[in-house]
C-alpha atoms as a PDB file:
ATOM      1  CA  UNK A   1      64.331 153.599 108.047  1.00  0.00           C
ATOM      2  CA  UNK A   2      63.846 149.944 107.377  1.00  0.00           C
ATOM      3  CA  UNK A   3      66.828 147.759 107.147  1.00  0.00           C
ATOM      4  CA  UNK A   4      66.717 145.166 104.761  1.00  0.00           C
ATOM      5  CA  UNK A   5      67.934 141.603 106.618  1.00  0.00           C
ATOM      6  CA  UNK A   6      71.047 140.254 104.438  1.00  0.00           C
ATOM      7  CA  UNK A   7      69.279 136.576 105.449  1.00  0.00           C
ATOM      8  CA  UNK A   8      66.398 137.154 103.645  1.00  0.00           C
ATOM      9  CA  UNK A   9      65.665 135.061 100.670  1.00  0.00           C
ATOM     10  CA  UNK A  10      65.575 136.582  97.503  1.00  0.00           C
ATOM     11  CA  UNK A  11      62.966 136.002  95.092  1.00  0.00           C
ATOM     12  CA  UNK A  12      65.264 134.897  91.598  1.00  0.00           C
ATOM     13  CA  UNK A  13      63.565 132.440  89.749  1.00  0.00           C
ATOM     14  CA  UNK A  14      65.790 129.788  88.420  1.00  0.00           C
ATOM     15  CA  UNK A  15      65.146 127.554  85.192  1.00  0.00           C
ATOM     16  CA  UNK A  16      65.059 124.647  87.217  1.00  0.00           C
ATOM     17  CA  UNK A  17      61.564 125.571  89.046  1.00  0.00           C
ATOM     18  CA  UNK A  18      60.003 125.977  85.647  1.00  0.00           C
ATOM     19  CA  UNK A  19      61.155 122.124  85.505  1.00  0.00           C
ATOM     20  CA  UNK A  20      57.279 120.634  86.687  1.00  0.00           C
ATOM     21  CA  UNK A  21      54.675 122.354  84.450  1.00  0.00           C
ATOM     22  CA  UNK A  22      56.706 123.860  81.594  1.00  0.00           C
ATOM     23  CA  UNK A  23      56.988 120.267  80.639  1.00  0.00           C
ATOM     24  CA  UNK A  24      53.707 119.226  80.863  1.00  0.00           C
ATOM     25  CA  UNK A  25      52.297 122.437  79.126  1.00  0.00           C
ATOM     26  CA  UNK A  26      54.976 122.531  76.091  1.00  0.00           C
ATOM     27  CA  UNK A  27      54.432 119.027  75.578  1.00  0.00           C
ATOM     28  CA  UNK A  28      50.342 119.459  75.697  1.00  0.00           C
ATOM     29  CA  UNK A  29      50.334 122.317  73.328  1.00  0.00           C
ATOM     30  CA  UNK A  30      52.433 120.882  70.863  1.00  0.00           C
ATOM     31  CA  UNK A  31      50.985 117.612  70.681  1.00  0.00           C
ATOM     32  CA  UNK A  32      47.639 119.157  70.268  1.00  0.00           C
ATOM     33  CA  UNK A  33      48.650 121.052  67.449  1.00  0.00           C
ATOM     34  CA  UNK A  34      51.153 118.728  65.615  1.00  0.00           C
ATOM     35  CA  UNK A  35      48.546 115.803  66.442  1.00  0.00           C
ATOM     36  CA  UNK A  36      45.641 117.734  65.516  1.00  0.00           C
ATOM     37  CA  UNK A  37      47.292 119.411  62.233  1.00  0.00           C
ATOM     38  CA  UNK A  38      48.452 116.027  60.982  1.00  0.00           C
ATOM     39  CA  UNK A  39      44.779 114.091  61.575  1.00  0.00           C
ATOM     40  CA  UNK A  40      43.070 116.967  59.500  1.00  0.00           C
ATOM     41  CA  UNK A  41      45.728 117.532  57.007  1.00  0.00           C
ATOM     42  CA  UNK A  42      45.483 113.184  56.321  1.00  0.00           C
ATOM     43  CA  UNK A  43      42.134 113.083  56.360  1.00  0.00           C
ATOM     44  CA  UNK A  44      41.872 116.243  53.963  1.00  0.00           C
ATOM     45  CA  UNK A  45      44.220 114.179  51.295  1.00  0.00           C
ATOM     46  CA  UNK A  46      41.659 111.595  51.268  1.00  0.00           C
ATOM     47  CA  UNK A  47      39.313 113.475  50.081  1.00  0.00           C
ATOM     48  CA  UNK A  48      36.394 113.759  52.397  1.00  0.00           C
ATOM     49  CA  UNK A  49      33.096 115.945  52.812  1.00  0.00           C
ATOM     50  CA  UNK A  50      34.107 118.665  55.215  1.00  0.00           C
ATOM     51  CA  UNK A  51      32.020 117.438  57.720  1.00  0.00           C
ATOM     52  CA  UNK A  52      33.746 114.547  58.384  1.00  0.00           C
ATOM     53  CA  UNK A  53      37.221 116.923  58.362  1.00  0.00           C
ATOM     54  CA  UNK A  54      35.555 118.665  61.289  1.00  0.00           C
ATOM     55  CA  UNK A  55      34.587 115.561  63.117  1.00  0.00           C
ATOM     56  CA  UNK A  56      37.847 114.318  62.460  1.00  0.00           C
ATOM     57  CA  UNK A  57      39.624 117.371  64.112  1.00  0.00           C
ATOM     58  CA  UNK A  58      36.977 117.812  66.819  1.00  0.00           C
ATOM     59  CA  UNK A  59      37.324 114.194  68.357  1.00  0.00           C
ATOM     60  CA  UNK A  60      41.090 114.062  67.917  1.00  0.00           C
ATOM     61  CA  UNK A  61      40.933 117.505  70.322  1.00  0.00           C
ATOM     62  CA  UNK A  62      38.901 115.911  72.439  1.00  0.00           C
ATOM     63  CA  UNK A  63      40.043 112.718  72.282  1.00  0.00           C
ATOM     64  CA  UNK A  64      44.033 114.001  72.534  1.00  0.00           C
ATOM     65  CA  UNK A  65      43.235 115.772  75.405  1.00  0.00           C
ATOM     66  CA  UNK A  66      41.788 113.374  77.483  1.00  0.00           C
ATOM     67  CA  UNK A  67      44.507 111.236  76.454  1.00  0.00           C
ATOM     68  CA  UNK A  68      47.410 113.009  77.851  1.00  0.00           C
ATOM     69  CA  UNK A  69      45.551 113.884  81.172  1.00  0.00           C
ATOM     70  CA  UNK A  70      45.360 110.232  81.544  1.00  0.00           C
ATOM     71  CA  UNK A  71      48.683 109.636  80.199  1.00  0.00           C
ATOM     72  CA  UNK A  72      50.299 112.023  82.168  1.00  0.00           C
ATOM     73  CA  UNK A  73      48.121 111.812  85.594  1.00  0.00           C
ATOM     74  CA  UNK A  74      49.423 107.728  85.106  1.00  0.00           C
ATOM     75  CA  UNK A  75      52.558 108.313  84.556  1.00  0.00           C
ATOM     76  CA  UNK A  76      53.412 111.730  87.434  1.00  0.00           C
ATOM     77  CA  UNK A  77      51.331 108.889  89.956  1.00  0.00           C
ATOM     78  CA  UNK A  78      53.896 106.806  89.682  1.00  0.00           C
ATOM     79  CA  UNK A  79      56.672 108.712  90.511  1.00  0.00           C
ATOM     80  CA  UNK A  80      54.510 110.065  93.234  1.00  0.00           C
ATOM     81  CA  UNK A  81      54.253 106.395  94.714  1.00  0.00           C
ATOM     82  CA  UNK A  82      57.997 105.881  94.766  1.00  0.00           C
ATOM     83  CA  UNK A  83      58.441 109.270  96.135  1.00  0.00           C
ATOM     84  CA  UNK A  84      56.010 108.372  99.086  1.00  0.00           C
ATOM     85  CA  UNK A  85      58.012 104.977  99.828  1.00  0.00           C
ATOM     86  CA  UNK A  86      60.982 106.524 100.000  1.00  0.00           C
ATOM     87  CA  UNK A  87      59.762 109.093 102.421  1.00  0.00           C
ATOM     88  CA  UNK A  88      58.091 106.552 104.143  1.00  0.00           C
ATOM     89  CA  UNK A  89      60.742 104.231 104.769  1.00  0.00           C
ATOM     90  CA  UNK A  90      63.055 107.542 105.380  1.00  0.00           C
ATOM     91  CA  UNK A  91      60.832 108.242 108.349  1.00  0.00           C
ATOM     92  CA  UNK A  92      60.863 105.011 109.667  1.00  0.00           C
ATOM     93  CA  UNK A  93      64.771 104.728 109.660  1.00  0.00           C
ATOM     94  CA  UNK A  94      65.133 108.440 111.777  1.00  0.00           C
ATOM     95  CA  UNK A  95      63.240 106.799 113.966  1.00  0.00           C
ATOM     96  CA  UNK A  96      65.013 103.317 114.786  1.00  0.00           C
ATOM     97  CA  UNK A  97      68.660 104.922 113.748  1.00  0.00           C
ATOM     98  CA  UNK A  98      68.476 108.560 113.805  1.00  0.00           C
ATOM     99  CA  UNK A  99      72.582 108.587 114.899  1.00  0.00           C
ATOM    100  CA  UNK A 100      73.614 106.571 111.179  1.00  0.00           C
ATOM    101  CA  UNK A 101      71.245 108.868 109.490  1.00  0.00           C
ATOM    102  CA  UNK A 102      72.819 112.025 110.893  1.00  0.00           C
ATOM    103  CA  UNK A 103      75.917 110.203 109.978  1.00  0.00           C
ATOM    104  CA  UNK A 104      74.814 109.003 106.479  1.00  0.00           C
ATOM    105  CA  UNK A 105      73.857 113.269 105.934  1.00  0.00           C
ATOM    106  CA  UNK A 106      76.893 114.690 107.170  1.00  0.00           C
ATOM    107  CA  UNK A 107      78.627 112.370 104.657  1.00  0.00           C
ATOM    108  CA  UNK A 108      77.006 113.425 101.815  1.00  0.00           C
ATOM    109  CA  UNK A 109      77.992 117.017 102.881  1.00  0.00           C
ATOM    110  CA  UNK A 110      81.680 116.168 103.279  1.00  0.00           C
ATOM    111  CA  UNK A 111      81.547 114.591  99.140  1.00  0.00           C
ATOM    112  CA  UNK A 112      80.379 118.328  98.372  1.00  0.00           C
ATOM    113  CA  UNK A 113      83.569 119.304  99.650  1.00  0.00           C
ATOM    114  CA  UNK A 114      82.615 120.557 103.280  1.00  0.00           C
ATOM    115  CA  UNK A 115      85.200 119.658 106.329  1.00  0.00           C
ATOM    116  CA  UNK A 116      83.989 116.763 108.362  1.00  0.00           C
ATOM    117  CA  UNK A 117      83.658 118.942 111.551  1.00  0.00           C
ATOM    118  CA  UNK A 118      81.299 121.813 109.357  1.00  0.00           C
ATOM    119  CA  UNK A 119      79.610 118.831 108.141  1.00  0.00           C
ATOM    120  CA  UNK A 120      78.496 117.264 111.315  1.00  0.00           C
ATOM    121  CA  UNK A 121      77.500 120.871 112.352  1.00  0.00           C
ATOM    122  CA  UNK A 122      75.349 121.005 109.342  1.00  0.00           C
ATOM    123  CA  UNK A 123      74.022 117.836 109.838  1.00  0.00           C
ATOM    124  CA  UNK A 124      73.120 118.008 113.489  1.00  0.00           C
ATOM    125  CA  UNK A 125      71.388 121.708 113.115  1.00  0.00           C
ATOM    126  CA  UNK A 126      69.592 120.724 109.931  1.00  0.00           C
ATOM    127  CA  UNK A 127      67.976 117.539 111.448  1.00  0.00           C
ATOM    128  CA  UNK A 128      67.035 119.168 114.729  1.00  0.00           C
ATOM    129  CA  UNK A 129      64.892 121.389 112.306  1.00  0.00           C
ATOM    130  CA  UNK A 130      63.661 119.106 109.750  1.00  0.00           C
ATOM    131  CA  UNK A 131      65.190 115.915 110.182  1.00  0.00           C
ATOM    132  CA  UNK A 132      62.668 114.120 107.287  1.00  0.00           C
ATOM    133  CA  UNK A 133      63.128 117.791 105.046  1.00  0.00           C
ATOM    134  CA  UNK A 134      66.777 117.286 104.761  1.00  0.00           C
ATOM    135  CA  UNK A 135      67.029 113.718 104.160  1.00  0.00           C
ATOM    136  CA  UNK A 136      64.476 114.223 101.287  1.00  0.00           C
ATOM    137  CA  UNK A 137      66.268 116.856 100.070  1.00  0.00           C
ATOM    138  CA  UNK A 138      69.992 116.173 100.222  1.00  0.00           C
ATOM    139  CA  UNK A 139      69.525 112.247 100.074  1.00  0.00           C
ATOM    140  CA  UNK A 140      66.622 111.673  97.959  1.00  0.00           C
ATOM    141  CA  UNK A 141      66.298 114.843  95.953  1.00  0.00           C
ATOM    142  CA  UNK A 142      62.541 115.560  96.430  1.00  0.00           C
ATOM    143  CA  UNK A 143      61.728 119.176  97.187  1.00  0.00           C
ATOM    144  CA  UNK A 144      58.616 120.871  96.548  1.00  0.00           C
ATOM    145  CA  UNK A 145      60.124 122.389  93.227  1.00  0.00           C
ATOM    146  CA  UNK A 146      60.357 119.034  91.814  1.00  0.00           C
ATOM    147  CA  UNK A 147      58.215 116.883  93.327  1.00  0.00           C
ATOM    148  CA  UNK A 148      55.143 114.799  91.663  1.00  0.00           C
ATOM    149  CA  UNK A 149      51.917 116.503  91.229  1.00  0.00           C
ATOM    150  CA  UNK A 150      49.647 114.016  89.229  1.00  0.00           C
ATOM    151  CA  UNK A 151      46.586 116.174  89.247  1.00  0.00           C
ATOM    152  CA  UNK A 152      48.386 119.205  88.157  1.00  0.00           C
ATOM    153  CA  UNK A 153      49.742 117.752  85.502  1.00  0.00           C
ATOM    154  CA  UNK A 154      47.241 116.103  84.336  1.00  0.00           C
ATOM    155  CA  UNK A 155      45.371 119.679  84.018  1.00  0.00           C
ATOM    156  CA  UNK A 156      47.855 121.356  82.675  1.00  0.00           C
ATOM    157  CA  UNK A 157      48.046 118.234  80.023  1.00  0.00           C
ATOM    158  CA  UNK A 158      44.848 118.549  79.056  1.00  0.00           C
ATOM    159  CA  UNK A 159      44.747 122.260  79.068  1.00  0.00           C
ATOM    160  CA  UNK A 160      47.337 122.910  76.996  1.00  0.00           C
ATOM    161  CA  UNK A 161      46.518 119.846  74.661  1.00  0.00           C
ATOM    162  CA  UNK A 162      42.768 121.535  73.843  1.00  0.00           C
ATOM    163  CA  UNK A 163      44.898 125.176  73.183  1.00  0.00           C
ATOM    164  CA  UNK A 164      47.023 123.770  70.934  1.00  0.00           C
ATOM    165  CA  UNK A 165      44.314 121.795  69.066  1.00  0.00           C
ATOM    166  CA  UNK A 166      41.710 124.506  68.895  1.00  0.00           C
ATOM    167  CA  UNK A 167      43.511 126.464  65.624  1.00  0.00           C
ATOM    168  CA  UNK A 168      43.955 123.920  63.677  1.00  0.00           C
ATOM    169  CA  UNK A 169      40.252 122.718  64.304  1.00  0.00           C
ATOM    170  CA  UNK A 170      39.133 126.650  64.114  1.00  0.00           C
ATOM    171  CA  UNK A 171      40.793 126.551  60.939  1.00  0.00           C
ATOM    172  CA  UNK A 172      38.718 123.413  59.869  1.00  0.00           C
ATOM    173  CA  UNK A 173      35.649 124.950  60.608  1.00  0.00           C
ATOM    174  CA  UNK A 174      36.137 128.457  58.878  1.00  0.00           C
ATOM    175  CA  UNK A 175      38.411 127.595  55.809  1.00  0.00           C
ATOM    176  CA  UNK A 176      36.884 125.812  52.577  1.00  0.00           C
ATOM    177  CA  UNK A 177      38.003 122.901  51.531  1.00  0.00           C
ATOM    178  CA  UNK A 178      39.810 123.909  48.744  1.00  0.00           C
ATOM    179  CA  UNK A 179      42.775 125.543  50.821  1.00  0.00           C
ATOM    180  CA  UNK A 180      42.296 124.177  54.223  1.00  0.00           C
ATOM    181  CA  UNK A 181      44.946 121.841  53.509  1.00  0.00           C
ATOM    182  CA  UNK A 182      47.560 125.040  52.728  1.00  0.00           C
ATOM    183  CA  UNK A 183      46.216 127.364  55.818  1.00  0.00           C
ATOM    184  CA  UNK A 184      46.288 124.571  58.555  1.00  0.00           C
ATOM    185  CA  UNK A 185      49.734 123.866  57.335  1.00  0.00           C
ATOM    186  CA  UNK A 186      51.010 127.759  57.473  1.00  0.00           C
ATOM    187  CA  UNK A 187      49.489 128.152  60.393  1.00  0.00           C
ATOM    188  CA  UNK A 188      50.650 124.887  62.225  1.00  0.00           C
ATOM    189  CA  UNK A 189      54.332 125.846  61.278  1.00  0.00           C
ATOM    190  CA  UNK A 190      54.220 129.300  62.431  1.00  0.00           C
ATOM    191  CA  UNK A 191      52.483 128.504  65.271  1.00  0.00           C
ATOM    192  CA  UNK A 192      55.406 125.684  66.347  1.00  0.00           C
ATOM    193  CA  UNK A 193      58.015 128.092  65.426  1.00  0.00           C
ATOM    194  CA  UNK A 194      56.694 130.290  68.049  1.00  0.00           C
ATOM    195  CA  UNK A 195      56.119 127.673  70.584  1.00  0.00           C
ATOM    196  CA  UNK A 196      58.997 126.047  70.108  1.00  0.00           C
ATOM    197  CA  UNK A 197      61.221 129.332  70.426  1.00  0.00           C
ATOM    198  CA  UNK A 198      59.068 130.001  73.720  1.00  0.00           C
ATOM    199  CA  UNK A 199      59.937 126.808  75.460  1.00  0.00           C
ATOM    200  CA  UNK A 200      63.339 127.376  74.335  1.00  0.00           C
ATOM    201  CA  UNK A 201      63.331 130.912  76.087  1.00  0.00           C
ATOM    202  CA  UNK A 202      61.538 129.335  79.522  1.00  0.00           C
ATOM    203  CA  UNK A 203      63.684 126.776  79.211  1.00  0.00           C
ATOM    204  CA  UNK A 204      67.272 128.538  79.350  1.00  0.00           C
ATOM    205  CA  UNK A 205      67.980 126.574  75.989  1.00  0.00           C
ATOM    206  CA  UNK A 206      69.061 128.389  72.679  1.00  0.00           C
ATOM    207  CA  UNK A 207      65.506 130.088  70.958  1.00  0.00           C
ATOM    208  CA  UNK A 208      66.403 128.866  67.640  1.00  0.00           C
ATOM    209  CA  UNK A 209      67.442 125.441  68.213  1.00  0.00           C
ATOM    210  CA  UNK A 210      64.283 124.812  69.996  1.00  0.00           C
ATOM    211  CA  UNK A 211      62.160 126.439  66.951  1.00  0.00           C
ATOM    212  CA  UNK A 212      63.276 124.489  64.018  1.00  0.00           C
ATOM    213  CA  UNK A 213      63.219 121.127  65.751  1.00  0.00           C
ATOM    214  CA  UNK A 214      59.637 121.448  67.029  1.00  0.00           C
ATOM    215  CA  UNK A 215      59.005 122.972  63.124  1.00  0.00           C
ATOM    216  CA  UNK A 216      60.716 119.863  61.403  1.00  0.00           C
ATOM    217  CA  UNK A 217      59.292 117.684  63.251  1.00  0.00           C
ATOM    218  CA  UNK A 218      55.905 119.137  63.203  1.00  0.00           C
ATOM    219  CA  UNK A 219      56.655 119.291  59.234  1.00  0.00           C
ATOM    220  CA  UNK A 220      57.818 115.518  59.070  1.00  0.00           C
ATOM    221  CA  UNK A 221      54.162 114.448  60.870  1.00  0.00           C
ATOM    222  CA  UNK A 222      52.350 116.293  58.238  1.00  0.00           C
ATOM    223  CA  UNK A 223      53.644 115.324  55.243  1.00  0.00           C
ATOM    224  CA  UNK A 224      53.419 111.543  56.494  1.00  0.00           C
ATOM    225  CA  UNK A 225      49.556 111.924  56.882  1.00  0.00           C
ATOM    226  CA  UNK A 226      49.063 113.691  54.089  1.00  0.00           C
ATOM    227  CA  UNK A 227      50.695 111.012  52.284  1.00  0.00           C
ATOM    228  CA  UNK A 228      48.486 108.170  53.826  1.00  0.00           C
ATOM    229  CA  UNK A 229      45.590 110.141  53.076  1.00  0.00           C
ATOM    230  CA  UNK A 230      46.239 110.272  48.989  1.00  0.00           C
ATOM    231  CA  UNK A 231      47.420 106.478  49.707  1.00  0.00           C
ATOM    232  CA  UNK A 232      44.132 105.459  51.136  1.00  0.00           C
ATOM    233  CA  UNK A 233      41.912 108.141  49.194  1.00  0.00           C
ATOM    234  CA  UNK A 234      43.272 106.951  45.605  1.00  0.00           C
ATOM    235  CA  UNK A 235      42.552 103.163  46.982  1.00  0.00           C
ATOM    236  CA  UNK A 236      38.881 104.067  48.065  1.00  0.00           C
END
């Protein structure tokens, strides 16, 4: 009969850990498809062949996409350079004053409300394990949940930029003319209402808040194109 330790970690998944990449991919997939949407629906209004619709839609995807790799892979870098400092200069100080770091750990344990003796316990066992681990951790706040992965989210940017793009420039390639304008906005909305309602969900937040503010604005973006499209197609 196997007995189950009472130490063992247990494998509940907290919002939190979602944190890294559910940002990056609901912000990819959305842009793609509000971006995308909006570019044909503008260039539509003014009145164009459909081949240069389709062009239109197939370099924003491609164009978008590389975009927010580079946006984001800039951006996640950065916070990856201060994280390294930190650590860096972390690492130097347990080495020239390991006794005021203990002492600089066990006080932030004794603000969370543990007794100063339990605290300098804590302190003393968790540095003899993983001195630079704990310090990141409890003084710092960089764990491996959180912590800056440029090339990941630069993929996942990108990735989720193209899949939110593709239906809107599927849609430009099989609809005629005449109501492309009409499906790529049905299907943009519907398609946001569901996206934003899934963040929402992976996010802990409430499904229908999320929904209809992803929807409006998704909604607002559209109607400004199309807007400057009949501005600029009734000029030309």
């Amino acid at each position: 009969m196997l007995i189950k330790n009472k130490w063992a970690r247990h494998s509940e998944i907290h919002h939190g850990q979602r944190m890294g990449w559910l940002r990056a991919a609901t912000l990819g997939a959305n842009d793609g498809l509000i971006s995308t949407s909006s570019l044909i629906v503008g260039v539509a209004s003014a009145g164009p062949a459909k081949e240069a619709i389709l062009l239109a839609a197939v370099a924003g995807l491609v164009a978008g996409a590389l975009s927010m790799a580079a946006g984001e892979y800039i951006s996640v870098s950065s916070q990856s350079d201060i994280e390294k400092a930190d650590l860096s200069r972390e690492k130097e100080e347990l080495k020239t004053m390991p006794k005021a770091e203990q002492a600089e750990l066990a006080g932030i344990y004794i603000e969370r409300g543990l007794s100063r003796d339990l605290a300098d316990q804590v302190a003393v066992q968790l540095m003899a394990h993983d001195a630079l681990g704990a310090h990141a951790r409890d003084e710092l706040g960089i764990n491996d949940t959180t912590r800056a992965k440029p090339i990941q989210a630069a993929l996942v940017s990108a990735g989720s930029f193209s899949v939110g793009a593709a239906p809107p420039a599927l849609l430009a390639l099989l609809l005629p003319k005449g109501i492309l304008t009409l499906g790529v906005v049905i299907v943009t909305l519907g398609l946001l209402l569901i996206l934003g309602g899934a963040a929402a969900k992976f996010g802990g937040a409430s499904i229908t808040k999320g929904a209809v503010r992803v929807v409006f604005w998704g909604a607002v973006a559209m109607v400004c194109t199309a807007l400057i499209g009949h501005l600029f197609g009734a000029v030309v």
